[in-house]
C-alpha atoms as a PDB file:
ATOM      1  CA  UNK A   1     213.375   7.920 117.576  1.00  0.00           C
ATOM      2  CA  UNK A   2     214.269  10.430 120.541  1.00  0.00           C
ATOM      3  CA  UNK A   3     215.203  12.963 117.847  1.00  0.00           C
ATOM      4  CA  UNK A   4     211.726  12.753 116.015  1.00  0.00           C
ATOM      5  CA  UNK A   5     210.185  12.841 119.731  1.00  0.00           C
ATOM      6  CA  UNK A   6     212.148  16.070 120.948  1.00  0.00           C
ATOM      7  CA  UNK A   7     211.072  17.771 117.689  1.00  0.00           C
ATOM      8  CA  UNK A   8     207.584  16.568 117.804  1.00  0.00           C
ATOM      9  CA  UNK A   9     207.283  17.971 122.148  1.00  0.00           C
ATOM     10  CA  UNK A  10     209.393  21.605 120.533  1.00  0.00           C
ATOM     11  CA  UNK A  11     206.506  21.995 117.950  1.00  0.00           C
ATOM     12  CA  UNK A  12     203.277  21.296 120.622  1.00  0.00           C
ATOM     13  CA  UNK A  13     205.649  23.783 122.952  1.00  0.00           C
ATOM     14  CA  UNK A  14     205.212  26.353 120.158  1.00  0.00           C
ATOM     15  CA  UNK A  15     201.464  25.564 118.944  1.00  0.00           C
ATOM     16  CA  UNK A  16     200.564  25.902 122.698  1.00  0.00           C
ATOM     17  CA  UNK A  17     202.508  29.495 122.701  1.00  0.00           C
ATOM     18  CA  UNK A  18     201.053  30.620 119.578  1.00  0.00           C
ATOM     19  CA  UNK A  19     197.466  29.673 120.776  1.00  0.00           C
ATOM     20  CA  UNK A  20     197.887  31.235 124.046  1.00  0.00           C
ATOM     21  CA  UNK A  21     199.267  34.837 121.953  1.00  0.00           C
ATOM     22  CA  UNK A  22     195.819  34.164 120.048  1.00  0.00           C
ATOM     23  CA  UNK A  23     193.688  34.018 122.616  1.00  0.00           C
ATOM     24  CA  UNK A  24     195.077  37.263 124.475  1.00  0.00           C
ATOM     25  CA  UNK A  25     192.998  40.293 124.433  1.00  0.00           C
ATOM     26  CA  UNK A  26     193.901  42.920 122.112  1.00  0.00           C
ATOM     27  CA  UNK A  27     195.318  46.002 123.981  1.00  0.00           C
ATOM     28  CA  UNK A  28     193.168  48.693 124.159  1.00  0.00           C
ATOM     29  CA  UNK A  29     193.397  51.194 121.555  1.00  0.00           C
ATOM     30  CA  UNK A  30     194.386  54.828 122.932  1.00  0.00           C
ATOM     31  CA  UNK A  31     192.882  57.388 123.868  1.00  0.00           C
ATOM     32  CA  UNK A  32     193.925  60.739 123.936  1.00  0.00           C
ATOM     33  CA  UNK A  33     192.857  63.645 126.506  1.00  0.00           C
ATOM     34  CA  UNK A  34     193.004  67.088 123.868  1.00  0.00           C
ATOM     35  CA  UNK A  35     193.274  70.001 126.544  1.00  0.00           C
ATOM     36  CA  UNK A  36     191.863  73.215 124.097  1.00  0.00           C
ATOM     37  CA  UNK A  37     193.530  76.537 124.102  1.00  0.00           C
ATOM     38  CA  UNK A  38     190.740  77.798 125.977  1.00  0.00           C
ATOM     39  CA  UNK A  39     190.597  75.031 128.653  1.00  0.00           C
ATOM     40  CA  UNK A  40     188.044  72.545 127.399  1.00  0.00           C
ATOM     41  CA  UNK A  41     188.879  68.956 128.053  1.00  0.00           C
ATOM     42  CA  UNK A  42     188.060  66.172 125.128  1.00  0.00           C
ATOM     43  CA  UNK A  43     188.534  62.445 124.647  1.00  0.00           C
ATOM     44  CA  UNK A  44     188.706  61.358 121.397  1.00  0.00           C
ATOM     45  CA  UNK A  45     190.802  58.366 120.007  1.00  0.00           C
ATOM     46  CA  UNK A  46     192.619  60.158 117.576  1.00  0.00           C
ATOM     47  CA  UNK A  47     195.283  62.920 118.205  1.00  0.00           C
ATOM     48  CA  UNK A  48     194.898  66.654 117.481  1.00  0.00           C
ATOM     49  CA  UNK A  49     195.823  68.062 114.337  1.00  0.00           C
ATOM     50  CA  UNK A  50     195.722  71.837 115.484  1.00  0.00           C
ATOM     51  CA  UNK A  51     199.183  72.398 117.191  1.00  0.00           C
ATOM     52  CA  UNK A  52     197.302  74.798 119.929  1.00  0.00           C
ATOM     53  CA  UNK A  53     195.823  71.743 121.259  1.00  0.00           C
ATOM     54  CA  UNK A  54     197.707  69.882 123.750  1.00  0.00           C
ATOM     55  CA  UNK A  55     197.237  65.775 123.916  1.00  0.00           C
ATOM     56  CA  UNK A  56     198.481  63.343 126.376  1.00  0.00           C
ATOM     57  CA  UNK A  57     197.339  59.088 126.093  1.00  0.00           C
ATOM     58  CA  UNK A  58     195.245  58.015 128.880  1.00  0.00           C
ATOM     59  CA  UNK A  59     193.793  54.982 129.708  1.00  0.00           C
ATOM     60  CA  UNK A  60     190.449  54.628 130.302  1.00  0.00           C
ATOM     61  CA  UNK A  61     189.958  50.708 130.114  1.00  0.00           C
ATOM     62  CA  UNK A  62     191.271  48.643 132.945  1.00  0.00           C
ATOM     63  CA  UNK A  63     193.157  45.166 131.887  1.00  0.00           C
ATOM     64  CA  UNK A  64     189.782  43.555 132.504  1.00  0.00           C
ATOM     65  CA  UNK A  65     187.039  45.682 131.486  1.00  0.00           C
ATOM     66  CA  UNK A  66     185.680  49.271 131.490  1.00  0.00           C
ATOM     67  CA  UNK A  67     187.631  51.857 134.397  1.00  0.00           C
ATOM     68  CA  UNK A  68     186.151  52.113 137.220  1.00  0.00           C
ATOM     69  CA  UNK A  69     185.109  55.250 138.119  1.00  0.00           C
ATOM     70  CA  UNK A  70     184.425  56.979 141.412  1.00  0.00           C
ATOM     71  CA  UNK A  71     181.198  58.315 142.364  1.00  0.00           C
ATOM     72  CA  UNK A  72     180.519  61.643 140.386  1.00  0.00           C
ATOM     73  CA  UNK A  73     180.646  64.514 142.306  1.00  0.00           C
ATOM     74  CA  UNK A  74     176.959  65.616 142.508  1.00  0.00           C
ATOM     75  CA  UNK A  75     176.141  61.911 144.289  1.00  0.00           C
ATOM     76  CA  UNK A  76     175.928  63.477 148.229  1.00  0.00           C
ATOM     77  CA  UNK A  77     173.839  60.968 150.577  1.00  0.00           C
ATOM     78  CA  UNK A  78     170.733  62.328 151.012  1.00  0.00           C
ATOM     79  CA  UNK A  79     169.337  63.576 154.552  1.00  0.00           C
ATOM     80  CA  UNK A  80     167.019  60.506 155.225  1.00  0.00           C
ATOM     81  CA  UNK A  81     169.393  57.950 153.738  1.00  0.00           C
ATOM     82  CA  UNK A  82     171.848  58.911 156.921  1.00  0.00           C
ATOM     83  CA  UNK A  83     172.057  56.830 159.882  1.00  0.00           C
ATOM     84  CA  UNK A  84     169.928  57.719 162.927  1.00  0.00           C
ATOM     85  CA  UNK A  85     172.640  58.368 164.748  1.00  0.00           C
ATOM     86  CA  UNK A  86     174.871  60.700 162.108  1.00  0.00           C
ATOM     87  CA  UNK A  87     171.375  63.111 162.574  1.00  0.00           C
ATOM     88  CA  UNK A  88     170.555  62.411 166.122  1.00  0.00           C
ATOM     89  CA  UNK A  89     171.293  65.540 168.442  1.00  0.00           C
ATOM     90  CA  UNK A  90     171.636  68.178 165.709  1.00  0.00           C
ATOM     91  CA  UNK A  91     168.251  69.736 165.761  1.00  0.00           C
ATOM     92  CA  UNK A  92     167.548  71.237 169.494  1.00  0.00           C
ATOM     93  CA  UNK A  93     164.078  70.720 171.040  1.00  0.00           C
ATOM     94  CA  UNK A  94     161.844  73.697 169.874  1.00  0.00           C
ATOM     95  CA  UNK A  95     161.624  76.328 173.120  1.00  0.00           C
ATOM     96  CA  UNK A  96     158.014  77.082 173.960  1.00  0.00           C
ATOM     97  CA  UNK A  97     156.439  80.002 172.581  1.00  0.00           C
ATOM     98  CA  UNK A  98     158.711  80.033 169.679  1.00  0.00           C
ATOM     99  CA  UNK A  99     157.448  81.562 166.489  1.00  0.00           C
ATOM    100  CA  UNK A 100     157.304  78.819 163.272  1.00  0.00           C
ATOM    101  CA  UNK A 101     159.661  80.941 161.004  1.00  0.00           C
ATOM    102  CA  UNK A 102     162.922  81.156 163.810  1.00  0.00           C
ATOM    103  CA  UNK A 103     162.861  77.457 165.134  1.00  0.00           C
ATOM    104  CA  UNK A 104     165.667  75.317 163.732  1.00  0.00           C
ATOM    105  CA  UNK A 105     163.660  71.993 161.736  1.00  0.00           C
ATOM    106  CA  UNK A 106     165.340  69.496 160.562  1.00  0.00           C
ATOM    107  CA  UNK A 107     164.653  70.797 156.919  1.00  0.00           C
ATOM    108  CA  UNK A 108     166.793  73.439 158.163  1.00  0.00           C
ATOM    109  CA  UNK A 109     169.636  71.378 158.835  1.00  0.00           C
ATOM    110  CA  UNK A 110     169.333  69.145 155.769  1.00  0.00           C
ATOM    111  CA  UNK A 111     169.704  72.347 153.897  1.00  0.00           C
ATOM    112  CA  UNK A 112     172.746  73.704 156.132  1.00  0.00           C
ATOM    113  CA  UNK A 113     174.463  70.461 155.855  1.00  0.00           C
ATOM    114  CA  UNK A 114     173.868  70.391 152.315  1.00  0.00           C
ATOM    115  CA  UNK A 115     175.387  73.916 152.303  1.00  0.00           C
ATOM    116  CA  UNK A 116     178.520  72.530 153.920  1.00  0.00           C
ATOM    117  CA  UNK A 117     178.864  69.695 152.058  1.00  0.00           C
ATOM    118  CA  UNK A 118     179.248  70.798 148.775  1.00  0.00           C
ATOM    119  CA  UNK A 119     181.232  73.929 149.913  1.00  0.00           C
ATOM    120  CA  UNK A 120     183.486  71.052 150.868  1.00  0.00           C
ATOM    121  CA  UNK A 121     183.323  69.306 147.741  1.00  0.00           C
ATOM    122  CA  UNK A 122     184.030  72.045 145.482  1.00  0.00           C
ATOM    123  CA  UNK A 123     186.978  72.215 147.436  1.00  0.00           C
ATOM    124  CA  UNK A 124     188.225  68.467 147.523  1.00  0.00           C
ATOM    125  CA  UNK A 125     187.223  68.975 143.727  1.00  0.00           C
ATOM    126  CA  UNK A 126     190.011  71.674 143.586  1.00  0.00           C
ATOM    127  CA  UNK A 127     192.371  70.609 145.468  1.00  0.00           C
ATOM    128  CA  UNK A 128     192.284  66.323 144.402  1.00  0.00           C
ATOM    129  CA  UNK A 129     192.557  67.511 140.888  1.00  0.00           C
ATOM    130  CA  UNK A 130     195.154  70.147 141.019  1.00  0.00           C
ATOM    131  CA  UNK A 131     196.877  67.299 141.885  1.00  0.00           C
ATOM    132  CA  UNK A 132     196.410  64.968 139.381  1.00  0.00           C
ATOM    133  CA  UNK A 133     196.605  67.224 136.529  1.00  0.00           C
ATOM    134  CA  UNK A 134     198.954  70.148 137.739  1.00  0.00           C
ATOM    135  CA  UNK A 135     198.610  71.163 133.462  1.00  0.00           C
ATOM    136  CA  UNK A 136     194.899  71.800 133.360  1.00  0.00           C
ATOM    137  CA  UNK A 137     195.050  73.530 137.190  1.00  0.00           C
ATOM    138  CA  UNK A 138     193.584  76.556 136.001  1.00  0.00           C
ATOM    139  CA  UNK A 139     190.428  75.016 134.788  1.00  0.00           C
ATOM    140  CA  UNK A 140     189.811  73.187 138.318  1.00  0.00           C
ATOM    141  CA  UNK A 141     190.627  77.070 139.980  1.00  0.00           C
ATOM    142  CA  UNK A 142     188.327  78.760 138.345  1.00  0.00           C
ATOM    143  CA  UNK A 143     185.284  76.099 138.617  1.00  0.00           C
ATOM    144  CA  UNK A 144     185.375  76.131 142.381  1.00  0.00           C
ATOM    145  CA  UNK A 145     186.232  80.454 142.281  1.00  0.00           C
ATOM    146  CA  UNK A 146     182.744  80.880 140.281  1.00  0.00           C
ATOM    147  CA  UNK A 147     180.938  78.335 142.256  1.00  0.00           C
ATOM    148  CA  UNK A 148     182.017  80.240 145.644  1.00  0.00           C
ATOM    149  CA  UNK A 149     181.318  83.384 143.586  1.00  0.00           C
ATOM    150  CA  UNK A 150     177.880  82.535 142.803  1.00  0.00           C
ATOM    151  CA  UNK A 151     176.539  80.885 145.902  1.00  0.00           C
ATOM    152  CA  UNK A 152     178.424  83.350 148.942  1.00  0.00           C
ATOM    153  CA  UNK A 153     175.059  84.863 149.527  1.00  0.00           C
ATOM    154  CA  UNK A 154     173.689  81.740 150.670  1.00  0.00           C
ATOM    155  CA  UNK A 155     176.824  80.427 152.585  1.00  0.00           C
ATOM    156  CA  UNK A 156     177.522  83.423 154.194  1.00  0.00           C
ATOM    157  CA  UNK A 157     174.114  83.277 155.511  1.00  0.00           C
ATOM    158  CA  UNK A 158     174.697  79.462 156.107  1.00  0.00           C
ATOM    159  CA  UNK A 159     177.232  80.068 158.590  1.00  0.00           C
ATOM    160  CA  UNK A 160     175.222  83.049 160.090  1.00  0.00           C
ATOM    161  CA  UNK A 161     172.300  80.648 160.837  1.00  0.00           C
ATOM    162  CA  UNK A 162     174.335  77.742 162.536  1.00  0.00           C
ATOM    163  CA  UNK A 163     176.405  81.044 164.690  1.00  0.00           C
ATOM    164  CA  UNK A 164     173.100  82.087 166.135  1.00  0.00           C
ATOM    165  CA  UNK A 165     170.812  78.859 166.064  1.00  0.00           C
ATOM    166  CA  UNK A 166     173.204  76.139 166.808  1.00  0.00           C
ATOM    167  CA  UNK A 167     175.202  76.155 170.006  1.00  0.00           C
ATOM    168  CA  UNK A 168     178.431  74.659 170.051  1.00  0.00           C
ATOM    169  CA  UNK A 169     177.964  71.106 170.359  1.00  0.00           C
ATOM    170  CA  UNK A 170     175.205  70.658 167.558  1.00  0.00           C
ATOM    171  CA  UNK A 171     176.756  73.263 164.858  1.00  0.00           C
ATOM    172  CA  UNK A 172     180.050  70.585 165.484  1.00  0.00           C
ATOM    173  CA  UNK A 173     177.461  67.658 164.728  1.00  0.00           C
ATOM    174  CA  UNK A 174     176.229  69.390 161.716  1.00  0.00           C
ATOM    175  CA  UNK A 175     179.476  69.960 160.327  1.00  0.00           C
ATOM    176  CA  UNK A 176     180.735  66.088 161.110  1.00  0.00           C
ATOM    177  CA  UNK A 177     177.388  65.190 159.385  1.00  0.00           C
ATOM    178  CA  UNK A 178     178.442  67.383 155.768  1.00  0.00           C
ATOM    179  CA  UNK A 179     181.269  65.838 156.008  1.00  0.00           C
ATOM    180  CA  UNK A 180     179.652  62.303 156.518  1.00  0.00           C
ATOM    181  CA  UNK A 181     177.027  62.463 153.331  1.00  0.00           C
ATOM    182  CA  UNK A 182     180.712  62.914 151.083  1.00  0.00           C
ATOM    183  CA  UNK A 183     182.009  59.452 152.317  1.00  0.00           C
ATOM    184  CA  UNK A 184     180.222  57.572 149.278  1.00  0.00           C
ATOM    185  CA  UNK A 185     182.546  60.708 146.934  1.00  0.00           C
ATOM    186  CA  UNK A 186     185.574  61.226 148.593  1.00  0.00           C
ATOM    187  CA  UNK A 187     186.758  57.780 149.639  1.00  0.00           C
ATOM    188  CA  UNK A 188     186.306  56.005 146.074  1.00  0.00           C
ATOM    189  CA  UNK A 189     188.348  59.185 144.485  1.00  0.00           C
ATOM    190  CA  UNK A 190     190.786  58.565 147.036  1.00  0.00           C
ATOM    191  CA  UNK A 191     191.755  54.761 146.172  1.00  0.00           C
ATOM    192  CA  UNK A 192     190.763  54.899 142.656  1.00  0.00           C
ATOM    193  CA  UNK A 193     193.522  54.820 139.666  1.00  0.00           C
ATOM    194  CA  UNK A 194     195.188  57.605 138.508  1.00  0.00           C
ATOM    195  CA  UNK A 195     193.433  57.994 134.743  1.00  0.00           C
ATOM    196  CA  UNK A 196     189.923  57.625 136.573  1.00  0.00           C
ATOM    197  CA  UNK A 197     190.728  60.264 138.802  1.00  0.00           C
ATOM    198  CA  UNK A 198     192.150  62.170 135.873  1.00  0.00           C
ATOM    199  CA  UNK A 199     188.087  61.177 133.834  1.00  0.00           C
ATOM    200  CA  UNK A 200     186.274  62.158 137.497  1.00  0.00           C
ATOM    201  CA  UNK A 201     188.270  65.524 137.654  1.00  0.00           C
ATOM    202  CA  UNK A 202     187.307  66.623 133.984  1.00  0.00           C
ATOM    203  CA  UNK A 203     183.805  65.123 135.091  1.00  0.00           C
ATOM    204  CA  UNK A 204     183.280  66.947 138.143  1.00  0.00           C
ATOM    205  CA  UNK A 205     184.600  70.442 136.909  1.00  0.00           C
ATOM    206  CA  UNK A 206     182.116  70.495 133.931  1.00  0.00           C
ATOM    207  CA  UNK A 207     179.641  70.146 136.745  1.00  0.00           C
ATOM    208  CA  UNK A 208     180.657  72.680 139.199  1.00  0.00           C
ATOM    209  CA  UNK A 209     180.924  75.115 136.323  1.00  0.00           C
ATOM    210  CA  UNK A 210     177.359  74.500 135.023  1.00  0.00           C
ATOM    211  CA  UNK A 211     175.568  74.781 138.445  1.00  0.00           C
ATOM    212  CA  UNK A 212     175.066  71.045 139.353  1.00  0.00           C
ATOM    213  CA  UNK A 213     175.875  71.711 142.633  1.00  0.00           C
ATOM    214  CA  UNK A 214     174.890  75.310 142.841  1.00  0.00           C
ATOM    215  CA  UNK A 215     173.315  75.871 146.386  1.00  0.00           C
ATOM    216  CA  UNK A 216     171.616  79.220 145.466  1.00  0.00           C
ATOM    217  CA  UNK A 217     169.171  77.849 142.885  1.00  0.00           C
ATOM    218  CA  UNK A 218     169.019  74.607 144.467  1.00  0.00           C
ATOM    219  CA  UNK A 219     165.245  73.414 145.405  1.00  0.00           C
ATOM    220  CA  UNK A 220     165.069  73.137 149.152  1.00  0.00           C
ATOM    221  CA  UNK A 221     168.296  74.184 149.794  1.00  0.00           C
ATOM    222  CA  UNK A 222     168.915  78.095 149.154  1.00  0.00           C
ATOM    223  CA  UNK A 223     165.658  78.875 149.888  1.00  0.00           C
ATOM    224  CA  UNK A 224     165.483  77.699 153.431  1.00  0.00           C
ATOM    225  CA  UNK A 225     168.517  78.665 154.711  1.00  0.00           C
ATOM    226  CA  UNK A 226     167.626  82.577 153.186  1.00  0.00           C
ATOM    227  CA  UNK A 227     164.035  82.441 155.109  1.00  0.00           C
ATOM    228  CA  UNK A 228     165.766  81.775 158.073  1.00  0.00           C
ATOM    229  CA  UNK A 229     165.308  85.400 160.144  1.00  0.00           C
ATOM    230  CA  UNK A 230     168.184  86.347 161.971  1.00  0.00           C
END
């Protein structure tokens, strides 16, 4: 009788393993990141066949769901949706007799601050994802050398307008205030895991190259801090 019981309590022990296996997830099938001879980043779930391109597994699915992924880069906090105080004391009081076109607005120093901020993006862009994918470095270089390429007209002037409009205290405001409206981008990428920092990197280049956060063409943004008479 205790024989037949200790055989009968070894077979539930291994029906209850054998559903438990059953009802485990699958892992998730891989996925590869194909680097292309001339840069270009691809996911696909199937490795390369061509022996120029160069494929390493990532994971893009967390144990319980999709990855998480930071903010992408081109998500800045708008102007209006900063606190009162982040924007209080930036803009001095207009002197009297000032003509329109040379008194600071606030326009003007959304559009500065928008200048500075992603200047300093391009940057953290750079630098973050040098980092985390010291193989592809090249392709994160020369994203943020065109984008400083293509917009120096308007950040040289940028800098030129807070010199001579800004005194010391405010211009130091305005540049605590870029760095502010980057919070929402820089402290997700930060903390997140290393293959979503890997997909935001890829994410954020292909951005910078195409102009996403170009400042020069930029509604609202290039054009006021050009008008700006100096």
């Amino acid at each position: 009788m205790f024989r037949a019981l200790s055989f009968l309590f070894a077979a539930a022990l291994l029906a209850g393993a054998a559903t438990t296996r059953a009802q485990e997830p699958a892992p998730p099938a891989p996925v590869y990141r194909i680097v292309a001879p001339d840069g270009r980043v691809i996911y696909s779930d199937r490795p390369p066949t061509d022996e120029h391109y160069h494929a390493a597994v990532v994971n893009r699915r967390g144990a319980s769901g999709p990855l998480v992924m930071p903010p992408p880069i081109t998500a800045i906090t708008a102007w209006n949706a900063l606190s009162a105080d982040a924007r209080r004391g930036i803009v001095p009081p207009p002197p009297d007799g000032a003509s329109a076109p040379g008194v600071v607005t606030e326009a003007l120093a959304d559009a500065l601050s928008q200048v500075l901020a992603r200047a300093e993006i391009v940057e953290t862009m750079r630098s973050a994802c040098v980092r985390a994918a010291p193989s592809t470095s090249f392709a994160y270089g020369e994203a943020a050398r065109l984008w400083n390429e293509r917009n120096a007209a308007v950040t040289a002037q940028a800098y030129r307008v807070m010199l001579a409009g800004f005194e010391t205290a405010r211009r130091a405001k305005l540049e605590a205030t870029a760095h502010t409206r980057l919070a929402g981008i820089q402290q997700p990428l930060a903390s997140t895991s290393p293959a979503a920092r890997l997909r935001w990197c890829d994410e954020a280049a292909e951005s910078v190259t195409r102009g996403a956060l170009d400042v020069s063409a930029a509604s609202g943004v290039g054009a006021v801090v050009m008008a700006f008479p100096l």
